[in-house]
C-alpha atoms as a PDB file:
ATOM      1  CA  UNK A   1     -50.876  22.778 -11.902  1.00  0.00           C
ATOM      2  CA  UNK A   2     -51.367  22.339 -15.619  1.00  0.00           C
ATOM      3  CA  UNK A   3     -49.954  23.392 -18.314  1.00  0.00           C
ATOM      4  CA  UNK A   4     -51.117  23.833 -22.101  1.00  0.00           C
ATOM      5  CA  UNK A   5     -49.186  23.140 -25.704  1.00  0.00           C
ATOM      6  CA  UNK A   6     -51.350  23.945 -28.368  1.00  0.00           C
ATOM      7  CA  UNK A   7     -54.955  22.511 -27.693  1.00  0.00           C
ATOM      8  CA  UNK A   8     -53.789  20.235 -25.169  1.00  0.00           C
ATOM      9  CA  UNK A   9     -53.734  20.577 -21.668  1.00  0.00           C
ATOM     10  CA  UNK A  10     -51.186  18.263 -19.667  1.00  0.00           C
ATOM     11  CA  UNK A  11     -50.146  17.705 -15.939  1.00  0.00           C
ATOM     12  CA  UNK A  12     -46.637  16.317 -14.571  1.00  0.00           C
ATOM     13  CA  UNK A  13     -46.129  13.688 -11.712  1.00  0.00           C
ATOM     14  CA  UNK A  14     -49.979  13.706 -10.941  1.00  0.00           C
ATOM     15  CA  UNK A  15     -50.420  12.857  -7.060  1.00  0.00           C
ATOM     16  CA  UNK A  16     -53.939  12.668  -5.568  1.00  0.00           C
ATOM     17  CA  UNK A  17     -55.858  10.605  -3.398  1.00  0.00           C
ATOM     18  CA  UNK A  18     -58.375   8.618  -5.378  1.00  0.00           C
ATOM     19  CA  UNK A  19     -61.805   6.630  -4.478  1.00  0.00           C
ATOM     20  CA  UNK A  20     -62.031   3.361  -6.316  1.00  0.00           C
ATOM     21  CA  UNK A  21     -65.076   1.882  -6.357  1.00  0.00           C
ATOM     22  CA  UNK A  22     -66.459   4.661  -4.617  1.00  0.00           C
ATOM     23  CA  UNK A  23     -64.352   3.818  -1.637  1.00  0.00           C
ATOM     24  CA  UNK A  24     -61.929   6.898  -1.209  1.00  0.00           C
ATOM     25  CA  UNK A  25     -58.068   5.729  -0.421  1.00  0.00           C
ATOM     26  CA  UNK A  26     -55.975   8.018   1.769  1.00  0.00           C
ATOM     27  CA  UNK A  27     -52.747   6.758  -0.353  1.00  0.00           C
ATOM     28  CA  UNK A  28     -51.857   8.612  -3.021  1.00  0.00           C
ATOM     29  CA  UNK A  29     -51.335   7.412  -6.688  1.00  0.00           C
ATOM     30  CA  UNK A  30     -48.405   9.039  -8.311  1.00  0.00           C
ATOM     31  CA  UNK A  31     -48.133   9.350 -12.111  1.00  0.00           C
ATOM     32  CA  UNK A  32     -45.722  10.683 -15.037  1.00  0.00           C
ATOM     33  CA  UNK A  33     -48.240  12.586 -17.290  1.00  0.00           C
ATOM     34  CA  UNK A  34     -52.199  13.330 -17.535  1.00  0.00           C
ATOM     35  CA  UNK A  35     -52.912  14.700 -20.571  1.00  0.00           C
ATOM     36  CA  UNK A  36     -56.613  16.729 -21.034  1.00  0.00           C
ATOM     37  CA  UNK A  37     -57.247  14.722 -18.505  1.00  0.00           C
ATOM     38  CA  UNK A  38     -58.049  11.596 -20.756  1.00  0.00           C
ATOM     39  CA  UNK A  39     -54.795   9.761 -20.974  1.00  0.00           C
ATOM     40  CA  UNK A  40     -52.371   8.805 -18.391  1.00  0.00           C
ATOM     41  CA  UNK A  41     -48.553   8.436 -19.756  1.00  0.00           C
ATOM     42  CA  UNK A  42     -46.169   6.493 -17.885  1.00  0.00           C
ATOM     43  CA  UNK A  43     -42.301   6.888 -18.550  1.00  0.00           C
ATOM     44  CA  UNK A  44     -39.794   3.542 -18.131  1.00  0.00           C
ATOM     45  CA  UNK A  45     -36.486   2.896 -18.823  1.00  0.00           C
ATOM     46  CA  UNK A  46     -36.456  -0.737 -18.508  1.00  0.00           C
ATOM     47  CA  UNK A  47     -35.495  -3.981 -20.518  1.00  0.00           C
ATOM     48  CA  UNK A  48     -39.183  -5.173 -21.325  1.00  0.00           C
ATOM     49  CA  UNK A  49     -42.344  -4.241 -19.983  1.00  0.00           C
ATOM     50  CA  UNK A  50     -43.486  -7.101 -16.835  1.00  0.00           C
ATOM     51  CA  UNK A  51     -46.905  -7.987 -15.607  1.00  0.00           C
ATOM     52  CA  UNK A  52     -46.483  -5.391 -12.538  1.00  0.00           C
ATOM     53  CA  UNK A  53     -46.410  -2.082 -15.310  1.00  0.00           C
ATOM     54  CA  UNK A  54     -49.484  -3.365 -16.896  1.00  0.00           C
ATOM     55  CA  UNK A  55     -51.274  -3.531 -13.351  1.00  0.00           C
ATOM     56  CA  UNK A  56     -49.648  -0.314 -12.158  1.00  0.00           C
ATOM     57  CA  UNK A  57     -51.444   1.722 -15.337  1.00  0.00           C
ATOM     58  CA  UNK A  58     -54.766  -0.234 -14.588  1.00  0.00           C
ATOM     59  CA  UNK A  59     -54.763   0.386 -11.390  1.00  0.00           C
ATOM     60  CA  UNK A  60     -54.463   4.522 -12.364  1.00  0.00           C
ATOM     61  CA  UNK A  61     -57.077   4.492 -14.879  1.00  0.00           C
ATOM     62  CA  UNK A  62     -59.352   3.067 -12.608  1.00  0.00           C
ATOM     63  CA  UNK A  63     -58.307   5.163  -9.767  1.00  0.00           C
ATOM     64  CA  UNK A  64     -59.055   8.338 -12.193  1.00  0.00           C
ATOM     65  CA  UNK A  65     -61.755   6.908 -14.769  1.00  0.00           C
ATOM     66  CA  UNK A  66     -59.760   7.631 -17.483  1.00  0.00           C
ATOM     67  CA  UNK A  67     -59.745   4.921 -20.621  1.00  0.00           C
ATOM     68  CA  UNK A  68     -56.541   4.681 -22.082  1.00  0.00           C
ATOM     69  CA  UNK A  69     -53.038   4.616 -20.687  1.00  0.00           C
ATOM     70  CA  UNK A  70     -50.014   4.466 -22.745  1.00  0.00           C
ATOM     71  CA  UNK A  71     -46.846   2.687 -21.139  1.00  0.00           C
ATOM     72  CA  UNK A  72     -43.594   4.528 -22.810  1.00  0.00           C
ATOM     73  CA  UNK A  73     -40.260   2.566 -22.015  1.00  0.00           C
ATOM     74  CA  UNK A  74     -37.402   4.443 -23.395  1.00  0.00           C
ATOM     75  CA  UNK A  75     -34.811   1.910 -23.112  1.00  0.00           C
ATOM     76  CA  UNK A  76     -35.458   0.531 -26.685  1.00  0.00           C
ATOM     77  CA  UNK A  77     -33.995   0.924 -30.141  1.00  0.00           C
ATOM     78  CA  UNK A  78     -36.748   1.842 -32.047  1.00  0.00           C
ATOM     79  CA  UNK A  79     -39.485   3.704 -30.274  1.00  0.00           C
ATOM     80  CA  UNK A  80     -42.540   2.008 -31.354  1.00  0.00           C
ATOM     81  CA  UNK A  81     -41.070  -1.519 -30.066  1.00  0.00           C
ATOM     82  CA  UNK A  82     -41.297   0.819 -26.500  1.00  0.00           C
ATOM     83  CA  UNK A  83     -45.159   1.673 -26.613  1.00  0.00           C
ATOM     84  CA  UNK A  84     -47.544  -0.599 -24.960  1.00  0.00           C
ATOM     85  CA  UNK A  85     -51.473   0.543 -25.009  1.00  0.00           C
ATOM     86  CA  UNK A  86     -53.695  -0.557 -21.855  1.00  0.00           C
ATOM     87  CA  UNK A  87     -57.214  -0.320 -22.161  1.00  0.00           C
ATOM     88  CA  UNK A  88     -60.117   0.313 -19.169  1.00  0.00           C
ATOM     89  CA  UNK A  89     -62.147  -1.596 -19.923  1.00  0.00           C
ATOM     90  CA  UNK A  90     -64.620  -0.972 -16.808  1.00  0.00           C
END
């Protein structure tokens, strides 16, 4: 169930079973935020981003079609040094 702030429409801890590559999966993908169902938002509180978070968030926006994820890790000093943008490209 969504819910809407302002113009923007937003769902928490997404779960659904996804086709990919118009194969349908019977697991589930499972993430933080969708927002107007365009951008997926992933939360972290860890000490740097690895090469698994960047293939987790590509592996949801192709699972949804969406085009642009944004990777939030929290456990920074300065906010902006916590944002990572990922890009589908496909």
């Amino acid at each position: 169930m969504g819910t809407t702030i302002g113009a923007s429409r937003f769902e928490r801890q997404v779960a659904d079973t996804c086709a990919l590559q118009g194969v349908e999966d019977r697991r589930r993908i499972s993430f933080d935020l969708l927002v107007n169902k365009e951008l997926i938002l992933e939360l972290k509180s860890v000490d740097s981003f690895k090469p698994v978070h960047t293939a987790q968030m590509l592996t949801y926006l192709k699972m949804t079609d969406c085009k642009l994820g944004l990777l939030l890790n929290f456990k920074v000093d300065v906010m902006r040094k916590g944002i990572k943008r990922v890009v589908n490209q496909f």
